[in-house]
N, C-alpha and C. Protein backbone atom coordinates (compact mmCIF):
# COMPACT_ATOMS: atom_id res chain seq x y z
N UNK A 1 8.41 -5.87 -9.49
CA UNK A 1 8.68 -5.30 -8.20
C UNK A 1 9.97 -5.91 -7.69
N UNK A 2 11.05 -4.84 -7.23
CA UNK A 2 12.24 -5.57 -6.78
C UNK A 2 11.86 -6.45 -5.12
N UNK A 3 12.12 -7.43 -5.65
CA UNK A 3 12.13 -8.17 -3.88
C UNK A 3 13.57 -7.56 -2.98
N UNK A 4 13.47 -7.38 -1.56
CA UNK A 4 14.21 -6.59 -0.88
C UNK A 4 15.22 -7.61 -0.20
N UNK A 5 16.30 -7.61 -0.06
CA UNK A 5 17.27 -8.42 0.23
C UNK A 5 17.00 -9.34 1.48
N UNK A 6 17.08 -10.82 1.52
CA UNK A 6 17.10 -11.33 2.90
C UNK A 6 17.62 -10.61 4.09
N UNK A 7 16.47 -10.25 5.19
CA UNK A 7 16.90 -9.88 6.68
C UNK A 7 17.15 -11.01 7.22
N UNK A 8 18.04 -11.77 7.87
CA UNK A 8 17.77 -13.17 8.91
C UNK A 8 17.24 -11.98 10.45
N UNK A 9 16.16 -12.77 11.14
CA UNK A 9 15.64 -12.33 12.13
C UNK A 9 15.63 -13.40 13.04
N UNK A 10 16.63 -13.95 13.55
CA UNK A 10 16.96 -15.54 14.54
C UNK A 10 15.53 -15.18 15.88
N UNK A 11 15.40 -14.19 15.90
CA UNK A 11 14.60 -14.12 17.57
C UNK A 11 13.14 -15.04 17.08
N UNK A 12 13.21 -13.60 15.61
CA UNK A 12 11.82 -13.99 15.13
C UNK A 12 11.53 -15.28 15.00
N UNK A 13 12.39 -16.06 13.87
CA UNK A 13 12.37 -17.45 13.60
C UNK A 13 12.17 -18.06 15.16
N UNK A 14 12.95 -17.79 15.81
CA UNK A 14 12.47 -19.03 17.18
C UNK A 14 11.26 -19.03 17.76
N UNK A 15 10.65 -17.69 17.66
CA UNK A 15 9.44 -17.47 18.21
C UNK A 15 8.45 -17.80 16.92
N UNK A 16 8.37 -17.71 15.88
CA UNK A 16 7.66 -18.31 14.79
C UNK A 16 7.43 -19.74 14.74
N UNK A 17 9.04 -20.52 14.72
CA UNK A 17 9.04 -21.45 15.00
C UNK A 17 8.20 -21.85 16.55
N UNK A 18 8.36 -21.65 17.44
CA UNK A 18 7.33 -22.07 18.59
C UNK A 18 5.84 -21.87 18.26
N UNK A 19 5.68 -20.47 17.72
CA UNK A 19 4.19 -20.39 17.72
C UNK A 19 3.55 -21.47 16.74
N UNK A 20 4.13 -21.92 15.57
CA UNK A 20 3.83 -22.98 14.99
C UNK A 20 3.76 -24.48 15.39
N UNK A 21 4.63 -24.58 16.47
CA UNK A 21 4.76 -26.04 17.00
C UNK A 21 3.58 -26.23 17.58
N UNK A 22 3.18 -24.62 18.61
CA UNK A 22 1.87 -24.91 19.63
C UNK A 22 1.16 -24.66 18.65
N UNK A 23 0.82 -24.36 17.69
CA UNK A 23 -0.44 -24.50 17.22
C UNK A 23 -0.40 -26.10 16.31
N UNK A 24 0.47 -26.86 16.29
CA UNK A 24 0.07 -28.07 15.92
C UNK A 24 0.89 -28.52 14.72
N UNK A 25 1.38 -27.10 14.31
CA UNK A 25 2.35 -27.42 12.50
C UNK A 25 3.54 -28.06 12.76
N UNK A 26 3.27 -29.91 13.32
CA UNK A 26 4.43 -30.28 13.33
C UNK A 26 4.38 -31.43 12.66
N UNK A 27 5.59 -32.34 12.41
CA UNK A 27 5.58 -33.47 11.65
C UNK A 27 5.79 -33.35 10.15
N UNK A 28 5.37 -32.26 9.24
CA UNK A 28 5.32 -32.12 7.69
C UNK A 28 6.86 -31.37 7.30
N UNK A 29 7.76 -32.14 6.94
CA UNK A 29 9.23 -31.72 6.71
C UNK A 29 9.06 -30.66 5.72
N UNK A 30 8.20 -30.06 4.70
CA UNK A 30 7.95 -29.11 4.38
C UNK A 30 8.06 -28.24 5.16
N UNK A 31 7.67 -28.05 6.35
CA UNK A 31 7.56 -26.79 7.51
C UNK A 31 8.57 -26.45 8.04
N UNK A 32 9.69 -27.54 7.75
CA UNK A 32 11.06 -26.80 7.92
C UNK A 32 11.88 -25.63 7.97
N UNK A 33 11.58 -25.28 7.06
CA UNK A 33 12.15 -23.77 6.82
C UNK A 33 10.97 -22.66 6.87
N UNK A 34 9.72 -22.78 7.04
CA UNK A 34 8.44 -21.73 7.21
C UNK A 34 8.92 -20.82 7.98
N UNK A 35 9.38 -21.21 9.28
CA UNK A 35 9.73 -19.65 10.41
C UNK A 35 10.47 -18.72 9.80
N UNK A 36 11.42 -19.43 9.26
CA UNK A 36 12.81 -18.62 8.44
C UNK A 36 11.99 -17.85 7.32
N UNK A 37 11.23 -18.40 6.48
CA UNK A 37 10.86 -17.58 5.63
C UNK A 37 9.38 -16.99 5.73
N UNK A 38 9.01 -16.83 6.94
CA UNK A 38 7.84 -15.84 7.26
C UNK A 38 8.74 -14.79 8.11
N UNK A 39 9.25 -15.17 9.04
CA UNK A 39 10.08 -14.26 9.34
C UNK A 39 10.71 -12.67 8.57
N UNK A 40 11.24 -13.33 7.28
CA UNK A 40 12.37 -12.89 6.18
C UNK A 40 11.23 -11.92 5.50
N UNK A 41 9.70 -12.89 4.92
CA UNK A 41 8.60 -11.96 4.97
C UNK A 41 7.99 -10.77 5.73
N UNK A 42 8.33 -11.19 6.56
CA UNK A 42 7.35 -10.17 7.70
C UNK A 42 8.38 -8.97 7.68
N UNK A 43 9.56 -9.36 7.56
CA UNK A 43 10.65 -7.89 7.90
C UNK A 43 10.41 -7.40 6.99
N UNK A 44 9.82 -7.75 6.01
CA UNK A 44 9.57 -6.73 4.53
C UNK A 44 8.81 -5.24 4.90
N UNK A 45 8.05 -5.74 5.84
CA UNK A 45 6.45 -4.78 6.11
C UNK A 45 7.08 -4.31 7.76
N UNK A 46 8.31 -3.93 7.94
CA UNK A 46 8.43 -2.94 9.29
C UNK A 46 8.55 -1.78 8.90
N UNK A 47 7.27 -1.60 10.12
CA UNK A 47 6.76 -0.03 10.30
C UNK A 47 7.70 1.09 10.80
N UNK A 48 7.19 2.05 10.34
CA UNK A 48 8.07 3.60 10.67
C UNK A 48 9.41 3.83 9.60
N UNK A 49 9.64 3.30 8.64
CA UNK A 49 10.90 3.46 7.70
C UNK A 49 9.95 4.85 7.04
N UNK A 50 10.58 5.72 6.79
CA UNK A 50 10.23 7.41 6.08
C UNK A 50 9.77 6.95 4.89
N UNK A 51 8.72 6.98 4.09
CA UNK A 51 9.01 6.73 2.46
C UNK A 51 9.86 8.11 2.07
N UNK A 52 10.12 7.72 0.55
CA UNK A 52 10.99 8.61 0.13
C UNK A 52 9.98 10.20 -0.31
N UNK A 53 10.64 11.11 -0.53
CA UNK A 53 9.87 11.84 -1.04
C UNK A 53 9.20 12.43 -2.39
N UNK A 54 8.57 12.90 -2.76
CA UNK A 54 7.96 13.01 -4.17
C UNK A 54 9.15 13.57 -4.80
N UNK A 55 9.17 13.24 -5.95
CA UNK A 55 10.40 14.55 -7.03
C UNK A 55 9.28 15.48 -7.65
N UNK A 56 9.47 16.91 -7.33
CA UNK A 56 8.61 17.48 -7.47
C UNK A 56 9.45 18.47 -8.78
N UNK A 57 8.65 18.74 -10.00
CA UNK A 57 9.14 19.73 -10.70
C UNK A 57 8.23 20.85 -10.57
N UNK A 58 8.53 22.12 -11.70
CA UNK A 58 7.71 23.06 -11.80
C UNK A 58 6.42 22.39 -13.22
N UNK A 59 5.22 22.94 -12.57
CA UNK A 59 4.42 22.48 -12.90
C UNK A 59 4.16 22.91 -14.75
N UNK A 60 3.80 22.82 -15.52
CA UNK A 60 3.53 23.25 -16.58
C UNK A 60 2.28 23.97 -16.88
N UNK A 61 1.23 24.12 -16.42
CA UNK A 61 0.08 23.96 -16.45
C UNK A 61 -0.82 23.48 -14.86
N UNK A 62 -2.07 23.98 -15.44
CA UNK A 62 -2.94 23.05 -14.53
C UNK A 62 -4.21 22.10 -14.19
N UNK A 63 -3.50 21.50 -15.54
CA UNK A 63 -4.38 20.23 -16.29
C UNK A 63 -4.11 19.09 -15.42
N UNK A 64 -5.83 18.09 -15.74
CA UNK A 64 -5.47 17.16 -14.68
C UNK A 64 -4.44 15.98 -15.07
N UNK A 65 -4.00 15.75 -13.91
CA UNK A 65 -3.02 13.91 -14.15
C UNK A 65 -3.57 12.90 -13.39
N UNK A 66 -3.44 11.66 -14.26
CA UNK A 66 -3.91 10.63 -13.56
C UNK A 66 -3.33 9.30 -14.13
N UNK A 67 -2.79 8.48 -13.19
CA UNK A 67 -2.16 7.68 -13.36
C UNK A 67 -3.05 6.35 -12.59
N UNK A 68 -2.99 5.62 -13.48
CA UNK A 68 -4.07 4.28 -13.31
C UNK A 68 -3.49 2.96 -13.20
N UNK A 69 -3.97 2.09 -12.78
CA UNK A 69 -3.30 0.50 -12.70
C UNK A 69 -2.00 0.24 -12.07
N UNK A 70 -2.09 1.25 -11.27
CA UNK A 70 -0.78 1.39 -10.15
C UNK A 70 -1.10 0.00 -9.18
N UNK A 71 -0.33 -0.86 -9.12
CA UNK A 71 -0.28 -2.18 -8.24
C UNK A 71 0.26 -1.91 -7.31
N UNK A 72 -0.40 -2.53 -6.04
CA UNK A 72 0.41 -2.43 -4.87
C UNK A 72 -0.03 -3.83 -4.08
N UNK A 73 0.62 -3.83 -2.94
CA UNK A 73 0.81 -5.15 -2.27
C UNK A 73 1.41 -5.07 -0.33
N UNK A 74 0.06 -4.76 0.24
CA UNK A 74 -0.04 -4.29 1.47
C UNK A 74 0.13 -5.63 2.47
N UNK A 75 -0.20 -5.05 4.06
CA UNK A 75 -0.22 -5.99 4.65
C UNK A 75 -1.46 -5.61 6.02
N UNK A 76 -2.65 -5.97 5.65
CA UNK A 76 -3.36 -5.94 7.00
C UNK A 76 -2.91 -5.36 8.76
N UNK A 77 -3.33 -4.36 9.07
CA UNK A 77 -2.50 -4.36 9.97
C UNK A 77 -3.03 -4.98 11.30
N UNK A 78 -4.86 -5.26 11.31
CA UNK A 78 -5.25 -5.97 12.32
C UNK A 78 -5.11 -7.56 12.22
N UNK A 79 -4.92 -8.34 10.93
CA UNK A 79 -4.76 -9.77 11.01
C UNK A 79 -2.62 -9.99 10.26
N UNK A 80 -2.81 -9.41 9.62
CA UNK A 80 -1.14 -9.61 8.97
C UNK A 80 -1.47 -10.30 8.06
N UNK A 81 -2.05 -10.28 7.40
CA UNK A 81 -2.97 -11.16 6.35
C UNK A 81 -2.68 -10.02 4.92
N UNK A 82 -1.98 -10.47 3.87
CA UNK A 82 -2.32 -9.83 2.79
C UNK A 82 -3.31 -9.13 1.92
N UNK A 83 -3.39 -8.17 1.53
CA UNK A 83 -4.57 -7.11 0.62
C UNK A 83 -3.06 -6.17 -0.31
N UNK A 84 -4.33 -6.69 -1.43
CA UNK A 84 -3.33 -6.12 -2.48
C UNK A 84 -4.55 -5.77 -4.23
N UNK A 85 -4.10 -4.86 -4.42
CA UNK A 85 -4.69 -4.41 -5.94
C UNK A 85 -4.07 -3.21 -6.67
N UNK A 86 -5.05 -2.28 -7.40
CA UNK A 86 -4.14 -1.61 -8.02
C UNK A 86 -4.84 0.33 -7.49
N UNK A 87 -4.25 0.93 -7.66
CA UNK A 87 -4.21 2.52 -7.31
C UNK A 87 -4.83 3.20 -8.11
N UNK A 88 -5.78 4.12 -8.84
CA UNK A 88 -5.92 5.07 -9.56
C UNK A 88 -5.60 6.36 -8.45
N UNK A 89 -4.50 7.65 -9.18
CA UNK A 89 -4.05 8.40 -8.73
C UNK A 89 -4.46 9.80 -9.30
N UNK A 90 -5.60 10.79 -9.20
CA UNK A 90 -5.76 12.10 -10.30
C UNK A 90 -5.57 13.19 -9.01
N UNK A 91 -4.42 14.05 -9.89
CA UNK A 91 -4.80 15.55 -9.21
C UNK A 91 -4.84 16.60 -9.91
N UNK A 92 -5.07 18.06 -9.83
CA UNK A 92 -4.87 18.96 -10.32
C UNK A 92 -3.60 19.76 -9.91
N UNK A 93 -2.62 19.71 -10.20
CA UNK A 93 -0.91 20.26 -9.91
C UNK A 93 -1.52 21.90 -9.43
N UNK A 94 -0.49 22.07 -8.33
CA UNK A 94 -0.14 23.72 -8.20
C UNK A 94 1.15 24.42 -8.91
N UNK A 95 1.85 24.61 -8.20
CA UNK A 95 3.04 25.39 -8.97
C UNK A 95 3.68 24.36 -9.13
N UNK A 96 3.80 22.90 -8.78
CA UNK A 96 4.90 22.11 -9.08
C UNK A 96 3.97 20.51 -9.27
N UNK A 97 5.08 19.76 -9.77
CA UNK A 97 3.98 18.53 -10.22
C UNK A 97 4.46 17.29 -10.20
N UNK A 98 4.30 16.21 -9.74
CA UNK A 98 5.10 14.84 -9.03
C UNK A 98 5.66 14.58 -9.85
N UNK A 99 7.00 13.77 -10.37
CA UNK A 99 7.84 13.14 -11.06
C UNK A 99 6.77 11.60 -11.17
N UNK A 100 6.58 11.22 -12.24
CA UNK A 100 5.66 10.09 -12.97
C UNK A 100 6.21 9.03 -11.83
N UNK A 101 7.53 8.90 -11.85
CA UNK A 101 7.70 7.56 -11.25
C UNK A 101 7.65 7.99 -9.69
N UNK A 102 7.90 9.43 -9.17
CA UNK A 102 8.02 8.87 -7.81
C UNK A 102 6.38 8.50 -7.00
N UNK A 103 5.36 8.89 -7.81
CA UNK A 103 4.31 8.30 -7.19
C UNK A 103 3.77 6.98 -6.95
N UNK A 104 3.99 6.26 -8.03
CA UNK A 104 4.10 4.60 -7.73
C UNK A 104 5.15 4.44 -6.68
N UNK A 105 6.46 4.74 -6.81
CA UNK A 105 7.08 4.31 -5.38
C UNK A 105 7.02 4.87 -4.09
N UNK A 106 6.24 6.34 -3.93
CA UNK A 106 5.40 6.90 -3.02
C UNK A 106 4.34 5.71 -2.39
N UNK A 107 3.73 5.15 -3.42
CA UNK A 107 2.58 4.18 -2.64
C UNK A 107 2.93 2.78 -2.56
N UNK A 108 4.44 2.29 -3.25
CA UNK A 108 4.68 0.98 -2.81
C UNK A 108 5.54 1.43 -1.33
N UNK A 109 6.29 2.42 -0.87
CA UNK A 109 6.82 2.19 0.50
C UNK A 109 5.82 2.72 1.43
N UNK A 110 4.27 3.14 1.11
CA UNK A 110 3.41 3.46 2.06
C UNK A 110 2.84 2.13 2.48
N UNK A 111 2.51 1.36 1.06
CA UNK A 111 1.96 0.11 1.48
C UNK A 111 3.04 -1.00 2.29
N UNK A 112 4.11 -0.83 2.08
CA UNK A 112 5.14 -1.65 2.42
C UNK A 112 5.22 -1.93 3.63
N UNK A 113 4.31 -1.39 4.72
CA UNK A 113 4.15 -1.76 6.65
C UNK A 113 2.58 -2.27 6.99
N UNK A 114 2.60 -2.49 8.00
CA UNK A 114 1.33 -2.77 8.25
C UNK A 114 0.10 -1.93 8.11
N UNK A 115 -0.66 -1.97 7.51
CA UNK A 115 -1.56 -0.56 6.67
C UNK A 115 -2.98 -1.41 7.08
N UNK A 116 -3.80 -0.13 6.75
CA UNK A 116 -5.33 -0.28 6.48
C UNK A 116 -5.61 0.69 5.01
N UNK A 117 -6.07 -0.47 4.22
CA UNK A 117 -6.49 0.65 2.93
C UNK A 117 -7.09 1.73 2.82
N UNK A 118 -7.74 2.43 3.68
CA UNK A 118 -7.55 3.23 4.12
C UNK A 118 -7.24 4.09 4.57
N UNK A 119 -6.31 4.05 5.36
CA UNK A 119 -5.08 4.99 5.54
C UNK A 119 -4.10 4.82 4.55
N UNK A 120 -3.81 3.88 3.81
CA UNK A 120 -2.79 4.01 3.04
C UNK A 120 -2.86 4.90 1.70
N UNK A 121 -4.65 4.89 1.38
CA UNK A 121 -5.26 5.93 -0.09
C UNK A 121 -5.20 7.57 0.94
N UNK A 122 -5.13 7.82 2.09
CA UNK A 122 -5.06 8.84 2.57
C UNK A 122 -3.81 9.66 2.88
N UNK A 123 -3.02 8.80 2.82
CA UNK A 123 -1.57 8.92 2.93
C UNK A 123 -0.96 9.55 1.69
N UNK A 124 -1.45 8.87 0.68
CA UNK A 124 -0.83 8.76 -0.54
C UNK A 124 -1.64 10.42 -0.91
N UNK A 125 -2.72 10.58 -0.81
CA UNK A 125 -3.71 11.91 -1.11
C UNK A 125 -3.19 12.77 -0.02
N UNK A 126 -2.68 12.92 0.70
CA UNK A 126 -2.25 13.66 2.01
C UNK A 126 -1.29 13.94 1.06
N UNK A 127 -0.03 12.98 1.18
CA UNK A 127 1.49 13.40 0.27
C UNK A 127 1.07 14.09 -0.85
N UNK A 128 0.40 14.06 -1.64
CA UNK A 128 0.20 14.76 -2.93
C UNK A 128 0.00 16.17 -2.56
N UNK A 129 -0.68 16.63 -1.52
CA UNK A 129 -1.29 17.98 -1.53
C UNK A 129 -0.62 18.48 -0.81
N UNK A 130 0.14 17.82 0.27
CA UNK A 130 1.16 19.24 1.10
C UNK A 130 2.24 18.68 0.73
N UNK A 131 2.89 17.75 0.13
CA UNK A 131 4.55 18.07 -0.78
C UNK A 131 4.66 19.12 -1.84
N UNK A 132 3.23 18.26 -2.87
CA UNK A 132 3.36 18.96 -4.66
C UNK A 132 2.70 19.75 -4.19
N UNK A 133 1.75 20.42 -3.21
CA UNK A 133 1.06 21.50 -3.53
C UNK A 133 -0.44 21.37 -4.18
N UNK A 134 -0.79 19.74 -4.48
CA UNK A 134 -1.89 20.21 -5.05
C UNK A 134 -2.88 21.14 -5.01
N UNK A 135 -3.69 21.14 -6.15
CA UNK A 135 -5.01 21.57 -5.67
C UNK A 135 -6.42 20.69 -5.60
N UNK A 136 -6.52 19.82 -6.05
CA UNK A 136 -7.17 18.94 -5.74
C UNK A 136 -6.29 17.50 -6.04
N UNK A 137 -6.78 16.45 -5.19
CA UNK A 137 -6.40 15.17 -5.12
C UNK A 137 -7.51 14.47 -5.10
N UNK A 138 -7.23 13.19 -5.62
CA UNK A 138 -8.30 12.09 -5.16
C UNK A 138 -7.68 10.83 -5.72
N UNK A 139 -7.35 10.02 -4.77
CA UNK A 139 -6.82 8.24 -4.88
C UNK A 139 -7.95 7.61 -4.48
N UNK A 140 -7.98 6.15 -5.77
CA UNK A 140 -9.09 5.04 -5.58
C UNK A 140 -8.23 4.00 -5.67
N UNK A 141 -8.49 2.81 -4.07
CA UNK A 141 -7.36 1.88 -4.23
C UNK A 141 -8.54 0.95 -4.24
N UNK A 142 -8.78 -0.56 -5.03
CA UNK A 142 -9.65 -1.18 -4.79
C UNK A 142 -8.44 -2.32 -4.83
N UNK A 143 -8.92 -3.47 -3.80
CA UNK A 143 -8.03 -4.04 -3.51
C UNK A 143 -9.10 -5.44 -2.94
N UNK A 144 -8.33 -6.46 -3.21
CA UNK A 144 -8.83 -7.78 -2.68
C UNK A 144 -8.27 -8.12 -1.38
N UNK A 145 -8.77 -8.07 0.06
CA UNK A 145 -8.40 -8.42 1.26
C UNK A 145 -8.44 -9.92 1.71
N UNK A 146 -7.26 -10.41 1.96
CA UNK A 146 -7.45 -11.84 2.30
C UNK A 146 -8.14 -11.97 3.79
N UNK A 147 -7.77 -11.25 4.56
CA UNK A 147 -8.44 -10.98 5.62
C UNK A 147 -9.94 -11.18 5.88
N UNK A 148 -10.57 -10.80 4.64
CA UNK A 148 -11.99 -11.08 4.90
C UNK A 148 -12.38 -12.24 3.98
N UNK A 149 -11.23 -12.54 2.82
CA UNK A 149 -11.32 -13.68 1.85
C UNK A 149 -11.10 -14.89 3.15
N UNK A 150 -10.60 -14.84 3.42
CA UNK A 150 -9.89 -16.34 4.68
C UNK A 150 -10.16 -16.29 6.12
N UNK A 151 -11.06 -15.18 6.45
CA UNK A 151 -11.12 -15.13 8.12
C UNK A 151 -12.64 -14.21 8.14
N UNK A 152 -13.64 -14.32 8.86
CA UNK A 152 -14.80 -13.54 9.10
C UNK A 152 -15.21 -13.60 7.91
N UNK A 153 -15.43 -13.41 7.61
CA UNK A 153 -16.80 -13.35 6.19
C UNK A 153 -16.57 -14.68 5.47
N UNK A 154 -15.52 -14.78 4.85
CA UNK A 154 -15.08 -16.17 4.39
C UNK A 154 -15.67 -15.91 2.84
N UNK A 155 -15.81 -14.62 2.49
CA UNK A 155 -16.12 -14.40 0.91
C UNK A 155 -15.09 -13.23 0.22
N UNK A 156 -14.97 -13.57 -1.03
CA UNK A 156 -14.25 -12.87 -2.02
C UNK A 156 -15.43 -11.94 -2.15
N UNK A 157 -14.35 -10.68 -2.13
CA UNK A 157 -14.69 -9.18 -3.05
C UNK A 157 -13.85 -8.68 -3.28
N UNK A 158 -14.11 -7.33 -4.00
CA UNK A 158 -13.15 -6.23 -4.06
C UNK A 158 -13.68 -4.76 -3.58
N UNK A 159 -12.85 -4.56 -2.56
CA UNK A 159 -13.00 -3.43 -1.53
C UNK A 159 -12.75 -2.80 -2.17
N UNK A 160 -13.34 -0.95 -2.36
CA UNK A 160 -13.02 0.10 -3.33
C UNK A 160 -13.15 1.28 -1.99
N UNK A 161 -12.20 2.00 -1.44
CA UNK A 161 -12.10 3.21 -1.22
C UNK A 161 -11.79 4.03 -1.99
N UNK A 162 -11.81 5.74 -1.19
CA UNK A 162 -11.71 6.56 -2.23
C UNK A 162 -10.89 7.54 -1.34
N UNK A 163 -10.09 8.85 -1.30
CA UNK A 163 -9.89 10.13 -0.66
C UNK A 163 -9.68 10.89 -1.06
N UNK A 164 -10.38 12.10 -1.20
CA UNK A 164 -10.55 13.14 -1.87
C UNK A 164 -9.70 14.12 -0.95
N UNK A 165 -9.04 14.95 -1.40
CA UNK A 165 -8.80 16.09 -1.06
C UNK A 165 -8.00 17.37 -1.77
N UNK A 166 -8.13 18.72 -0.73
CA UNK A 166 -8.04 19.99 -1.26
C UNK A 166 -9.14 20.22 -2.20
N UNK A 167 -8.99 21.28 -2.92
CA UNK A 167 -10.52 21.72 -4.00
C UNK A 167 -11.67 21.20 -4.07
N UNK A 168 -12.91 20.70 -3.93
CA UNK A 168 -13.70 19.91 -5.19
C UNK A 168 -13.28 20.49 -7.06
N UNK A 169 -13.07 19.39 -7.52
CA UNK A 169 -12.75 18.92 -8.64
C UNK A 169 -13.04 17.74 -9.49
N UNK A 170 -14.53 18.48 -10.45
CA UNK A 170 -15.11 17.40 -10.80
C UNK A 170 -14.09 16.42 -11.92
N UNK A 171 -13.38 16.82 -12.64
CA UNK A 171 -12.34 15.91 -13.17
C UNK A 171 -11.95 15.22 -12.42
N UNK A 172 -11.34 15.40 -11.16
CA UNK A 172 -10.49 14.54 -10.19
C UNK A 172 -11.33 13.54 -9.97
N UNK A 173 -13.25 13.94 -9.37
CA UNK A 173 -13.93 12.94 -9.31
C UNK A 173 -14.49 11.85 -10.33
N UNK A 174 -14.36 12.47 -11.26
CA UNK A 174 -14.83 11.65 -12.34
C UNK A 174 -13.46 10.32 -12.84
N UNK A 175 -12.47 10.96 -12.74
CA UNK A 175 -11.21 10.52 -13.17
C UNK A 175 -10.51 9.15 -11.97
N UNK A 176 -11.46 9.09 -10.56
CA UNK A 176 -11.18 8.11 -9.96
C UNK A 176 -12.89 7.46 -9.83
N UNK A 177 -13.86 7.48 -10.55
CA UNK A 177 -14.88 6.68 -11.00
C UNK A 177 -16.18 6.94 -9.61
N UNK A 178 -16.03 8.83 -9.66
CA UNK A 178 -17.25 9.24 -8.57
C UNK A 178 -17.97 10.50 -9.31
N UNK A 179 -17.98 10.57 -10.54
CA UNK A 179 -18.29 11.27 -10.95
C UNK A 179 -19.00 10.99 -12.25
């Protein structure tokens, strides 16, 4: 995954830097540079940038596709807390049919803001069916939430949503592990 060029965000850092002092993170010369580089982090994941759009060709057929072990790397949007795993992607194409690569980078600049996995497997199944036209869609993102690993529950899992849409299509369902 390309890392995205240093933003300096001076406001942020000062206010990072403070919120860390009052909460106590002081004294460890390690913590030196933390504001600066949570800061530099956090600008990674600002909201409202357009993702790009699908490259859509003419379709060949209307056999299913499915693209699996798609990694992604989100950001909580009620704690800011990392969730990250991998994508299974199946649809049935209409007249035209996504370019292989632009769907992985379809769902790394969806995940790239503050998200709920949830909306982000809906997003990604939304884009598929009114760009390409599908006829059926269905994305399964299962993903490990630190959010519930490190805060409220205080236990490891792996969260599995699903979003189906356009047609029922038992391939599509079977092909993201509901069938």
């Amino acid at each position: 995954m390309s890392k995205a060029p240093s933003r300096r965000v001076p406001e942020a850092e000062e206010h990072l830097a403070a919120a860390l002092r009052a909460l106590g993170f002081v004294g460890d010369p390690e913590l030196d540079d933390a504001p600066a580089r949570l800061a530099d982090w956090l600008s990674e994941f600002r909201p409202g940038a357009q993702p790009s759009p699908l490259s859509l060709f003419d379709a060949p057929g209307q056999d299913l596709v499915c693209l699996r072990g798609l990694p992604f790397y989100s950001l909580c949007a009620h704690h800011l807390l990392p969730f990250f795993g991998e994508a299974t992607v199946a649809y049935v194409p209409g007249a035209k049919v996504a370019g292989l690569g632009s769907v992985p980078r379809l769902l790394r600049e969806l995940a790239r803001r503050p998200q709920l996995q949830e909306r982000l497997g809906a997003q990604l199944a939304d884009a598929l069916l009114t760009e390409a036209g599908a006829i059926a869609v269905g994305v399964r993102l299962e993903a490990r939430q630190l959010c519930m690993e490190l805060r409220g529950a205080e236990s490891p899992g792996l969260i599995i949503t699903t979003a189906l849409r356009g047609q029922a299509h038992p391939a599509v369902a079977r092909a993201i592990g509901l069938g």
